[in-house]
Protein backbone atom coordinates (compact mmCIF):
# COMPACT_ATOMS: atom_id res chain seq x y z
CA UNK A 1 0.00 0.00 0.00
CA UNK A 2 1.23 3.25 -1.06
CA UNK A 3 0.29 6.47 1.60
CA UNK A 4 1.11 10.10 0.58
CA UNK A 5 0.40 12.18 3.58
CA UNK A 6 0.04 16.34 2.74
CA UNK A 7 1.92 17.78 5.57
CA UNK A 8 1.67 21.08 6.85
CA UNK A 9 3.68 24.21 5.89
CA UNK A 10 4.15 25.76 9.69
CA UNK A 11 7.11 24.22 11.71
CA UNK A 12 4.73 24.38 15.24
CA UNK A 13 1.60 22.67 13.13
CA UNK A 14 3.79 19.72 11.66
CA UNK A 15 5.20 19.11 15.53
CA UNK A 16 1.59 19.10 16.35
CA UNK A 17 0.98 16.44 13.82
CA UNK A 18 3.90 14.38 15.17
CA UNK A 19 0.89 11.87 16.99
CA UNK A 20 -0.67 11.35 13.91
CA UNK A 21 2.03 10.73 11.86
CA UNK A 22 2.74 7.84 14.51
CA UNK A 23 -1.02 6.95 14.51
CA UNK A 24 -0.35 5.95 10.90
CA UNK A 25 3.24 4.04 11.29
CA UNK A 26 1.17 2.15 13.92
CA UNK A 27 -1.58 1.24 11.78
CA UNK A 28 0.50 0.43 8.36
CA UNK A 29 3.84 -0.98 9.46
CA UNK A 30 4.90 -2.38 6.17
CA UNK A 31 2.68 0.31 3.69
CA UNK A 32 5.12 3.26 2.42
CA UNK A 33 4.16 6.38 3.80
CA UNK A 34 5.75 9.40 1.93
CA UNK A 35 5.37 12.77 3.35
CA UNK A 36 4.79 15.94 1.11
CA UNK A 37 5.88 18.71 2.57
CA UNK A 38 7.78 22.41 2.12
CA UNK A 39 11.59 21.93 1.54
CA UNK A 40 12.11 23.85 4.19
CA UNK A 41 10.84 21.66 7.00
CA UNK A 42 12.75 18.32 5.58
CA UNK A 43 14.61 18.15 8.72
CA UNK A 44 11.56 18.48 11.34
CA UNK A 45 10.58 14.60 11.45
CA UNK A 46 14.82 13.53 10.64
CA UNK A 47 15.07 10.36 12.93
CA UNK A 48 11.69 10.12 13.68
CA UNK A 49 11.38 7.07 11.57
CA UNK A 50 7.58 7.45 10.90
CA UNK A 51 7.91 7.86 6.95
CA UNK A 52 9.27 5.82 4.02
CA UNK A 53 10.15 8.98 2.18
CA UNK A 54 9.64 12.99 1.59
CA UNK A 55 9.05 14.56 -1.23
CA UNK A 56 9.34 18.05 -1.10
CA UNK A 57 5.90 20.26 -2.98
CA UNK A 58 6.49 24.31 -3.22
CA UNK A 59 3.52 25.37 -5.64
CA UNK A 60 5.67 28.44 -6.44
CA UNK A 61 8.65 27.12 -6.40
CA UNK A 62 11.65 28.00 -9.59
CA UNK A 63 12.19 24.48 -9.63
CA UNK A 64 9.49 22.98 -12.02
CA UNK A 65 10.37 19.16 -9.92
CA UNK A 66 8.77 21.04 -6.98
CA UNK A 67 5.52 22.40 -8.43
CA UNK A 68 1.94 20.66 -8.58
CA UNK A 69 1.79 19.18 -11.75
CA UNK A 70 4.66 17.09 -11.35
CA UNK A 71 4.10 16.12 -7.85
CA UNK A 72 0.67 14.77 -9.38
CA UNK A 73 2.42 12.74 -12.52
CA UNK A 74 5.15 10.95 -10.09
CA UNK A 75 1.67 10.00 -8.20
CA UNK A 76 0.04 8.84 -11.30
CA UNK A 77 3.30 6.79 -12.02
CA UNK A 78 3.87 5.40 -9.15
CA UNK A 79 -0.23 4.83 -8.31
CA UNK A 80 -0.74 5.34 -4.98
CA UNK A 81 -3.81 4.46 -2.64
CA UNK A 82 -4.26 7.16 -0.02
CA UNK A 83 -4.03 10.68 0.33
CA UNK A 84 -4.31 11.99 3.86
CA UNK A 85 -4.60 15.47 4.05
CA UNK A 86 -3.20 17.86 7.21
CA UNK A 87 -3.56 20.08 4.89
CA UNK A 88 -6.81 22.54 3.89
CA UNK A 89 -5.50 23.65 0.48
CA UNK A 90 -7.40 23.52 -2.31
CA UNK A 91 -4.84 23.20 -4.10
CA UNK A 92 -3.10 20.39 -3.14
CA UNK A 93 -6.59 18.71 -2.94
CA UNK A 94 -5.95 18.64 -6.68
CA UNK A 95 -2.45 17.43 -6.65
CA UNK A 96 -3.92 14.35 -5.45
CA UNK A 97 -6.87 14.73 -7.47
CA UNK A 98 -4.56 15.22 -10.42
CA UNK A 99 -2.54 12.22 -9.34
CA UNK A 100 -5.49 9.54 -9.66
CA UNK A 101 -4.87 8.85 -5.87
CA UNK A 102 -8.49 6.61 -5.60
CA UNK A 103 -9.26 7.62 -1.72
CA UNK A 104 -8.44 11.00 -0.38
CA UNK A 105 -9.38 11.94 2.94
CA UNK A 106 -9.58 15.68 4.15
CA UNK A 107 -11.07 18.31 5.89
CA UNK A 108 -13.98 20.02 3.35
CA UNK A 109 -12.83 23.98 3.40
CA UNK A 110 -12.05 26.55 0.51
CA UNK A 111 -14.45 24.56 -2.23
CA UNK A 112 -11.83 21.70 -2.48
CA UNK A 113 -14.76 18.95 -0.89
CA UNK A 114 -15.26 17.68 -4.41
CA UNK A 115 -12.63 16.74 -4.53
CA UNK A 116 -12.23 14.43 -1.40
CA UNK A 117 -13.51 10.93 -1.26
CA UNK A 118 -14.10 11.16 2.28
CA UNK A 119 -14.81 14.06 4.13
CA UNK A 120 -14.77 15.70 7.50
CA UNK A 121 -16.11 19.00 8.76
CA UNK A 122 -15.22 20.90 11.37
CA UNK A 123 -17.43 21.23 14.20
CA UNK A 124 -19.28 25.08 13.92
CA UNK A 125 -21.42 27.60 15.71
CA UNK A 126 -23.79 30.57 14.05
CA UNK A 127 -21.66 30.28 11.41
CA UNK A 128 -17.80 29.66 12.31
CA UNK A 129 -15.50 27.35 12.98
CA UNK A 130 -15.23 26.32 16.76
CA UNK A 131 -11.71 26.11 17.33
CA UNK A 132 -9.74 22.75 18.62
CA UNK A 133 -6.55 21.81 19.32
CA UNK A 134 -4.51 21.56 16.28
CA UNK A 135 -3.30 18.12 17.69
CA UNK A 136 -6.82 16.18 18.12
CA UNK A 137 -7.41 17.60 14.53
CA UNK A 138 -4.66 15.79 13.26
CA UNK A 139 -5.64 12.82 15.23
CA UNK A 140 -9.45 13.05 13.87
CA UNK A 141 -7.95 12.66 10.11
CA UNK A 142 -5.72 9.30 11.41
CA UNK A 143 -9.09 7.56 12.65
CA UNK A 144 -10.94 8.67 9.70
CA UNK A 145 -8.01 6.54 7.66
CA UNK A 146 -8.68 3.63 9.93
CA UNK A 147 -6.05 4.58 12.52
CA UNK A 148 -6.54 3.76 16.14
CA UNK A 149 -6.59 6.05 19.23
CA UNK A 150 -3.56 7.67 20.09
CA UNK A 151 -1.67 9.67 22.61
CA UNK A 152 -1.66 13.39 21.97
CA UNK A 153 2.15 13.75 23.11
CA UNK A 154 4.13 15.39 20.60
CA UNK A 155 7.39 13.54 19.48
CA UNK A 156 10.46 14.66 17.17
CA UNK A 157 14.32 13.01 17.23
CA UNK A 158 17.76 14.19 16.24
CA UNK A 159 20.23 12.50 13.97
CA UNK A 160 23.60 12.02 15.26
CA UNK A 161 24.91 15.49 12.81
CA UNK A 162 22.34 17.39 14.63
CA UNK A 163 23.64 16.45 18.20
CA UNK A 164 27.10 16.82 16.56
CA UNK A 165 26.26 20.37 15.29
CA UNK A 166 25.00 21.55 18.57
CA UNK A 167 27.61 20.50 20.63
CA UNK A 168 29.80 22.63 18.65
CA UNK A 169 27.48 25.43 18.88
CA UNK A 170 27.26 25.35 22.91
CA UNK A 171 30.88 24.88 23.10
CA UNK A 172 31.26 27.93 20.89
CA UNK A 173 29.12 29.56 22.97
CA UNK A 174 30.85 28.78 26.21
CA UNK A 175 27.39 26.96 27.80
CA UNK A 176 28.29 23.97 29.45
CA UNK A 177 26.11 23.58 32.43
CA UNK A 178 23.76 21.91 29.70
CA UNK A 179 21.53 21.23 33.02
CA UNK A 180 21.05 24.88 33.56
CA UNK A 181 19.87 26.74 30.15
CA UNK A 182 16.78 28.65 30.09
CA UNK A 183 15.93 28.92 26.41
CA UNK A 184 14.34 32.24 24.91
CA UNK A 185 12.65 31.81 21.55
CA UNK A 186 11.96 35.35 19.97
CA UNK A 187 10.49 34.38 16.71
CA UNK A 188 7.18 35.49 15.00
CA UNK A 189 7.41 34.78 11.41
CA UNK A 190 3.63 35.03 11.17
CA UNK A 191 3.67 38.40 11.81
CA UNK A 192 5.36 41.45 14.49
CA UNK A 193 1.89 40.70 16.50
CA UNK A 194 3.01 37.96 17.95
CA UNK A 195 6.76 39.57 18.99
CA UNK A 196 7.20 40.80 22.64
CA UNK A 197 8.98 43.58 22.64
CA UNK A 198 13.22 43.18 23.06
CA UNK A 199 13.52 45.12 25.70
CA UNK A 200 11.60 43.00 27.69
CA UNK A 201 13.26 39.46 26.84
CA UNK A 202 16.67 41.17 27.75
CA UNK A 203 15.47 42.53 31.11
CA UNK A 204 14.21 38.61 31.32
CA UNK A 205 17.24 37.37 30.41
CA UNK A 206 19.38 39.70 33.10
CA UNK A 207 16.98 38.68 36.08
CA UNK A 208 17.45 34.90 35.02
CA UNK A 209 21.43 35.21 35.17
CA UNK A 210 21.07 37.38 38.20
CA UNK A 211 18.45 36.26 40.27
CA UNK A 212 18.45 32.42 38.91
CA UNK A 213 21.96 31.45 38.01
CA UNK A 214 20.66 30.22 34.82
CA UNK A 215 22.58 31.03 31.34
CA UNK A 216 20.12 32.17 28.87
CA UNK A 217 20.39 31.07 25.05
CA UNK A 218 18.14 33.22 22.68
CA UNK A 219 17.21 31.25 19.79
CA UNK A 220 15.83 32.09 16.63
CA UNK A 221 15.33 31.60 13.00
CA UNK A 222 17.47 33.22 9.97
CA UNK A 223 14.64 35.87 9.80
CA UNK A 224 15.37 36.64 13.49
CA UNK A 225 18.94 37.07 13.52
CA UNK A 226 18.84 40.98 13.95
CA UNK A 227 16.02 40.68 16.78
CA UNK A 228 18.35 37.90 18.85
CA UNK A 229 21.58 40.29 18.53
CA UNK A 230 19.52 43.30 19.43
CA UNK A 231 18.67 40.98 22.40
CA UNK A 232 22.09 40.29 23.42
CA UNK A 233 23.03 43.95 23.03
CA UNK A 234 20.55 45.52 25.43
CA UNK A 235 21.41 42.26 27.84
CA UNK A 236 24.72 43.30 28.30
CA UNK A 237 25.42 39.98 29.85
CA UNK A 238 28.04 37.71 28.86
CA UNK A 239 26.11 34.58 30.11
CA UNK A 240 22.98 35.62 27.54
CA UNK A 241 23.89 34.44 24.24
CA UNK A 242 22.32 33.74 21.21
CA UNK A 243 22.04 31.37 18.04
CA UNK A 244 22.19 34.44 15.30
CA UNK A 245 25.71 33.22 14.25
CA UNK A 246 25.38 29.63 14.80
CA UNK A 247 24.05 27.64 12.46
CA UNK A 248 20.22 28.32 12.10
CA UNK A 249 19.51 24.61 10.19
CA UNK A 250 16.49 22.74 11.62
CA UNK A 251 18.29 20.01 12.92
CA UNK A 252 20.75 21.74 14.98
CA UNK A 253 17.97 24.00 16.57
CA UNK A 254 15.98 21.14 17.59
CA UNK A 255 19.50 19.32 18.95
CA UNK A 256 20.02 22.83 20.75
CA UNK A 257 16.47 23.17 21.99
CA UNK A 258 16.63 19.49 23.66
CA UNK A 259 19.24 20.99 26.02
CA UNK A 260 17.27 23.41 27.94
CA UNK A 261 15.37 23.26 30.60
CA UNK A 262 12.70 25.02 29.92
CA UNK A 263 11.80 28.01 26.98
CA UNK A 264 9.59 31.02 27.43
CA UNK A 265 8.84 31.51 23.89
CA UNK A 266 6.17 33.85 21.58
CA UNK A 267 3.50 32.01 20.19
CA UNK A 268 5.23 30.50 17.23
CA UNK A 269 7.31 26.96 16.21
CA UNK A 270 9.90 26.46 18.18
CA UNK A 271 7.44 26.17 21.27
CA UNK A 272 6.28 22.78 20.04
CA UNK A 273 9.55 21.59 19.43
CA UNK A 274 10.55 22.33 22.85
CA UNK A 275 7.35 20.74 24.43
CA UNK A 276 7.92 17.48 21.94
CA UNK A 277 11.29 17.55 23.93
CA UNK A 278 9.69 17.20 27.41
CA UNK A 279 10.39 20.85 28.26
CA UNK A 280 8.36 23.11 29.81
CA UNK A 281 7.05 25.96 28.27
CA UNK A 282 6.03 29.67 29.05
CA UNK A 283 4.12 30.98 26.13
CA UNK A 284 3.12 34.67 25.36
CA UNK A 285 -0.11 35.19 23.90
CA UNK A 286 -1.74 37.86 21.45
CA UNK A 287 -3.08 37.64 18.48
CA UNK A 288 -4.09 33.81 18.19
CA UNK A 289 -5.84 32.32 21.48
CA UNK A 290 -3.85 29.44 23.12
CA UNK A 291 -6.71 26.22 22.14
CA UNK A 292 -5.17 25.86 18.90
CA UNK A 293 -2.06 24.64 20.65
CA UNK A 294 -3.57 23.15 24.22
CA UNK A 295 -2.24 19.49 24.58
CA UNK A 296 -3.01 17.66 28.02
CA UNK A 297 0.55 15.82 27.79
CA UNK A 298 2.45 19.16 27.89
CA UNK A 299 3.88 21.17 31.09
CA UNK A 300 2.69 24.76 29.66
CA UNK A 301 1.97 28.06 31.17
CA UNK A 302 -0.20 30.61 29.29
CA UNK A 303 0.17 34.00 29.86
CA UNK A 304 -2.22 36.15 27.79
CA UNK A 305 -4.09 39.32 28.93
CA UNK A 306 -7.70 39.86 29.55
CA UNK A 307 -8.00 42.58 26.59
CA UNK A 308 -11.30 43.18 24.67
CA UNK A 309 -9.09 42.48 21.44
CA UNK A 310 -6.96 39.67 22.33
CA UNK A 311 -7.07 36.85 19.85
CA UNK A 312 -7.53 38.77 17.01
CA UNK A 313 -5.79 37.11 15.02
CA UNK A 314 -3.86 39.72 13.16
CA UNK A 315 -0.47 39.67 11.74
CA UNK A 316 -0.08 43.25 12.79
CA UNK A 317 -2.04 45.03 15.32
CA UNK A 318 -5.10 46.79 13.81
CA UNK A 319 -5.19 48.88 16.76
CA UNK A 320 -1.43 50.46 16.77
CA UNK A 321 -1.15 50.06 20.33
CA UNK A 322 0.12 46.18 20.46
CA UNK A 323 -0.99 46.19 24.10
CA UNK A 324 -1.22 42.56 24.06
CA UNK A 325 2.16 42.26 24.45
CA UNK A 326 3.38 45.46 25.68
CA UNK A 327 1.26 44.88 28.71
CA UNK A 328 2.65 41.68 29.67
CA UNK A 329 5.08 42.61 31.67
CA UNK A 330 8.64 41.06 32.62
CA UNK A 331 8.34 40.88 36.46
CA UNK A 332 4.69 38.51 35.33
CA UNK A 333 6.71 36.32 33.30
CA UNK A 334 10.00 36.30 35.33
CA UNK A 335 8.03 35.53 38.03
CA UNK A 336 6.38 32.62 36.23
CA UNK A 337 10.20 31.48 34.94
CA UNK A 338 11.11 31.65 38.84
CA UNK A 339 7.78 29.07 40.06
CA UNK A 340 8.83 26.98 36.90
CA UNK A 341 12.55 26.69 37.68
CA UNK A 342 11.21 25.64 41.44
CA UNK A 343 9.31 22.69 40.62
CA UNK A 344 11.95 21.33 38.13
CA UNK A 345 14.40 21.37 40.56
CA UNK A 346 12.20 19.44 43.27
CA UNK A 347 11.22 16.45 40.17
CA UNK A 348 14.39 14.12 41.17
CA UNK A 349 17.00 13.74 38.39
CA UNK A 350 17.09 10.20 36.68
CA UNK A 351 20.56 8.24 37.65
């Protein structure tokens, strides 16, 4: 049996589809599952072991190999069974549509449900979507495929040049008390709405060296660099550093992010990376409302506001006064770090 599974093109919502994808390995041990996904998540779900193969699908990508129509004739050649969708593109409805995939199962939203053989809606009220946590969403699409229950927990791996990669980063960086890195994850790439502001994570990150004895480790993306520096310059603290000039691969940052011991991170990826980890995570709300990423198997703290405007939603505050992060302040979330960094310290430490 041949499975292509349409994965999706965020870095937090294909960690949050981690449980399905191990649903699936579960339910077809010896079918080949290939996952289609954005080149620039191929090294999310590296030693994972839950797919065959990836091919990588960029609908505007320069490379023609990349685009729909010939994702849809390699299907058509090599005549596959099942398409699973984590997707809601219309578009790559058709890819598999295109591909003469006989059963495709998928969420019906933006006119592609003629295009599905099997279909699943999304529970509403007067009109809109109710949301859900992206994770039992995931898991509703495995059972529809004939997939059994399974646990929310997210799960990712490294590969041996990943763990190789960080150690030289930390050892660049001059952080060897692996046991005591608090990790602070700056990034936002779906918009400045979801950024706190960098004044405040450098206050942070002073009060955690200070009053914590805890190095700090701002990581971010390549998009980020400038933000984590800025970080480190208004820190003025030699035991806050950053990834900026490390290498920013996927691999490495999910090697790196395994050695904390806990991240207080915006709303954005590298949160569910850390949680898939095991770590505990502090996350600052705004614009999206935290259900979509709730998960019973995580240690999380939410901090959001109780503002009139607060999951709007927007990539950019339609307001101008970005009060839903402004007003968080850093003695609320330092003194959430301090309760956290408590009751790790109490868990006894595996021999």
């Amino acid at each position: 049996m041949q499975i292509a599974i349409f994965l999706p093109n965020w870095l937090g919502d294909l960690t949050m589809a981690t449980p399905a994808l191990r649903a699936m390995r579960r339910r077809w041990k010896d079918a080949r599952l290939v996952g289609i996904l954005r080149p620039y998540l191929a090294d999310v779900l590296g030693g994972a072991g839950w797919l065959d193969e990836q091919w990588f699908y960029d609908p505007r990508s320069a490379d023609s190999s990349l685009r729909a129509w010939a994702v849809a004739r390699r299907f058509r050649r090599e005549k596959f069974d099942l398409a699973i969708h984590l997707t809601n593109s219309l578009r790559t409805a058709a890819v598999a549509w295109w591909g003469r995939i006989g059963r495709r199962i998928g969420f019906v939203r933006y006119g592609r449900g003629p295009l599905l053989t099997e279909k699943l809606y999304l529970p509403r009220r007067q009109g809109r979507i109710v949301p859900e946590p992206m994770v039992d969403v995931y898991l509703a699409l495995a059972r529809a495929a004939g997939c059994g229950d399974e646990s929310p927990r997210l799960e990712l791996a490294t590969l041996p040049r990943d763990e190789q990669s960080a150690d030289a980063a930390l050892a660049a960086l001059d952080l060897r008390r692996k046991d005591r890195i608090v990790l602070l994850n700056c990034g936002g790439a779906y918009g400045a709405a979801k950024l706190w502001p960098v004044e405040y994570f450098a206050a942070l990150a002073r009060r955690i060296v200070a009053e914590c004895d805890h190095d700090v480790l701002v990581t971010c993306g390549p998009k980020e660099r400038e933000i984590a520096r800025r970080i480190i310059e208004l820190a003025r603290e030699p035991r806050v550093v950053s990834m900026a000039d490390q290498p920013l691969d996927l691999g490495t940052a999910k090697a790196c992010i395994r050695r904390g011991k806990l991240m207080v991170s915006t709303d954005s990826g590298p949160r569910h990376v850390a949680a898939a980890f095991g770590l505990p995570v502090i996350t600052l709300y705004g614009p999206m409302l935290p259900v979509w990423g709730e998960n019973p198997t995580q240690r999380a703290v939410n901090l959001l506001l109780d503002l009139e405007c607060i999951g709007c939603h927007a990539r950019t505050c339609p307001l101008k006064h970005h009060r839903c992060m402004r007003d968080l302040t850093v003695q609320r979330v330092f003194g959430e770090v301090v309760k956290m960094l408590e009751s790790l310290d109490q868990i006894p430490q595996a021999a």
